[in-house]
Protein backbone atom coordinates (compact mmCIF):
# COMPACT_ATOMS: atom_id res chain seq x y z
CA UNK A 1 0.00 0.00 0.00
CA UNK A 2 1.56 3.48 -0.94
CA UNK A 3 1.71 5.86 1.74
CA UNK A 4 3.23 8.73 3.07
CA UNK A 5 3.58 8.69 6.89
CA UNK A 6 4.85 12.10 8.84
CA UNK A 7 6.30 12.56 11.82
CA UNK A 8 8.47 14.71 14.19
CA UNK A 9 6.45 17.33 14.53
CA UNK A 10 5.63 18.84 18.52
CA UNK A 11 5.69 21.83 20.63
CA UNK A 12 8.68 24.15 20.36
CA UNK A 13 9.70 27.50 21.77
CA UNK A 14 10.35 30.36 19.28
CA UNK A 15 14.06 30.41 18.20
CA UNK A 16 14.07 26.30 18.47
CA UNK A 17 14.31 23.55 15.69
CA UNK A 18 12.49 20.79 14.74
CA UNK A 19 13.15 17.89 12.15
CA UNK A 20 10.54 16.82 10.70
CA UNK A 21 10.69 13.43 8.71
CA UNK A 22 8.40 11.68 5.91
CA UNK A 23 8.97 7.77 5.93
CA UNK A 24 7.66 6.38 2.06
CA UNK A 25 6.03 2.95 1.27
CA UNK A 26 6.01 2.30 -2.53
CA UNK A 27 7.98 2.28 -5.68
CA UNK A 28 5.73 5.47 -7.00
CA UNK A 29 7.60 7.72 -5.02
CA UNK A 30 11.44 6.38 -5.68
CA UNK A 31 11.32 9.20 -8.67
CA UNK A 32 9.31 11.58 -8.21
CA UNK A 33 10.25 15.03 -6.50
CA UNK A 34 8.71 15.56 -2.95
CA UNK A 35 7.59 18.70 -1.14
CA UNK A 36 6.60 19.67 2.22
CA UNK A 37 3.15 22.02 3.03
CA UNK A 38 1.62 23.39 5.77
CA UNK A 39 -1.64 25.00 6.75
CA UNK A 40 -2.11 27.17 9.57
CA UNK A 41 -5.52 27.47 11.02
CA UNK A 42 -7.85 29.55 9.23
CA UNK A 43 -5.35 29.83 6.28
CA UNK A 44 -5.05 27.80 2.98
CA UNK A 45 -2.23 25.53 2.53
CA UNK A 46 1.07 27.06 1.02
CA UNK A 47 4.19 25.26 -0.19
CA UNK A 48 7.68 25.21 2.20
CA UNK A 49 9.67 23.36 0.20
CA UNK A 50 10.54 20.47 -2.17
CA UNK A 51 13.59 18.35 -3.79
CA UNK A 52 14.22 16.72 -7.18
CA UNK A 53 13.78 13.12 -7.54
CA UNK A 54 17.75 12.53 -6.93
CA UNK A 55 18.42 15.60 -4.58
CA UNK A 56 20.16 17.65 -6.62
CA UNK A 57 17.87 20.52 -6.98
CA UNK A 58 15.50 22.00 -3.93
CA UNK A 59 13.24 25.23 -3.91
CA UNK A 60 11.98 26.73 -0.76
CA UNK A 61 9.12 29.43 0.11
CA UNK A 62 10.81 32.54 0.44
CA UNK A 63 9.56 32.89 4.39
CA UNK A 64 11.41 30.13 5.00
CA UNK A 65 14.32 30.16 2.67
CA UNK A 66 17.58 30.42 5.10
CA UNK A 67 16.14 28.55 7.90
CA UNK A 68 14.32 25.33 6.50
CA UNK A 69 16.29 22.74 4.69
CA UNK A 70 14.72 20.07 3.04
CA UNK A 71 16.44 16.95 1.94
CA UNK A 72 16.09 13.17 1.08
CA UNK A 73 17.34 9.39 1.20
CA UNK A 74 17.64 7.56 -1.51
CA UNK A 75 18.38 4.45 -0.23
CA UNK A 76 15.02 4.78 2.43
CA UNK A 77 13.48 7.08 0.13
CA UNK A 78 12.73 9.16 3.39
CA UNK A 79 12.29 13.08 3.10
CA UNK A 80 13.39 15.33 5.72
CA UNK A 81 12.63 18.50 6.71
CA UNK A 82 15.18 20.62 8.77
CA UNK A 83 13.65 23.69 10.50
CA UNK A 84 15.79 26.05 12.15
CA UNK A 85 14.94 29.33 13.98
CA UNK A 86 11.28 28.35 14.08
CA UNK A 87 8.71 31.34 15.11
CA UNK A 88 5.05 31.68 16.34
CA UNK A 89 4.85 32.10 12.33
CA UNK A 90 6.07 28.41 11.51
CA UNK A 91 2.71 27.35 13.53
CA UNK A 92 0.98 25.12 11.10
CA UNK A 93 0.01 21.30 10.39
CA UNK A 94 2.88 20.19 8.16
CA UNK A 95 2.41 17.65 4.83
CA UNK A 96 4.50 15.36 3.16
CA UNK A 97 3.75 15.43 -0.79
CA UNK A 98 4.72 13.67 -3.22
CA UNK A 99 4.50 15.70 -6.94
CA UNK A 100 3.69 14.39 -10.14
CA UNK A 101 7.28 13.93 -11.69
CA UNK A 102 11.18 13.78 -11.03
CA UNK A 103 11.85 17.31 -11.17
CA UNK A 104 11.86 20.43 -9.28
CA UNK A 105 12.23 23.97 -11.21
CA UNK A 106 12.90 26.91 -8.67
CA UNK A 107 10.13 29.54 -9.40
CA UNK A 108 7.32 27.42 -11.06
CA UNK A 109 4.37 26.40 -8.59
CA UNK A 110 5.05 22.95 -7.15
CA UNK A 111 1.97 20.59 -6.38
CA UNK A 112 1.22 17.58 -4.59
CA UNK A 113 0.10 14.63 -6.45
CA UNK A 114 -0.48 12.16 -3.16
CA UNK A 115 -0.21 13.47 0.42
CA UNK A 116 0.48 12.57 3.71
CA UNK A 117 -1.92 12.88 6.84
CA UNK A 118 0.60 15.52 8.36
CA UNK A 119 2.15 16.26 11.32
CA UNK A 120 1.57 19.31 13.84
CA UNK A 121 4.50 21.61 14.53
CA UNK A 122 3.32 24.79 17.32
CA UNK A 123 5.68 27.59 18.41
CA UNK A 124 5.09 29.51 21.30
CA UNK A 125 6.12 32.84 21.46
């Protein structure tokens, strides 16, 4: 059964960091490029940030660019998502995504194809 299963998430001061990690069952995801998401409550869900199929290219939301990294295992096929500096901001439910092919071209939209049931990351202030 394909899934993506998140986890890592939790309740974190401002200035703290959190790694977040997406653990992937099924060959559908080996090449395609994955992306994280969150949605904060009351607000739609916006892209953070996604890699290329074999890691070598990664795009990030520009709120988060500097702080978040994301990156993946090939030999798992397990996305992380390092989150540094994390505010009362960063407050959201976070989703693994997998897109719809290999690659990842900084400034076109990214979307998910299959998603995750998410995790919940809170920062107090």
């Amino acid at each position: 059964q394909e899934r993506l299963v998140e986890s890592g998430g939790g309740l974190v001061q401002s200035g703290d960091s959190l790694r977040l990690s997406c653990a992937t069952s099924g060959s559908r995801f080996t090449y395609r490029a994955m992306a994280w998401f969150r949605q904060a409550p009351g607000k739609e869900r916006e892209f953070v940030a996604a890699i290329s199929w074999n890691g070598d290219t990664t795009t990030y939301n520009p709120s988060v660019n500097g702080r978040f990294t994301i990156s993946r295992v090939q030999a798992t096929n397990s996305v992380f998502l390092q989150m540094t500096n994390l505010t009362s901001e960063d407050t959201a439910a976070y989703y693994c995504a997998a897109t719809s092919g290999p690659s990842v071209i900084p400034g076109r939209p990214i979307q998910g194809d299959f998603w995750g049931q998410g995790t919940q990351v809170t920062v107090s202030s």
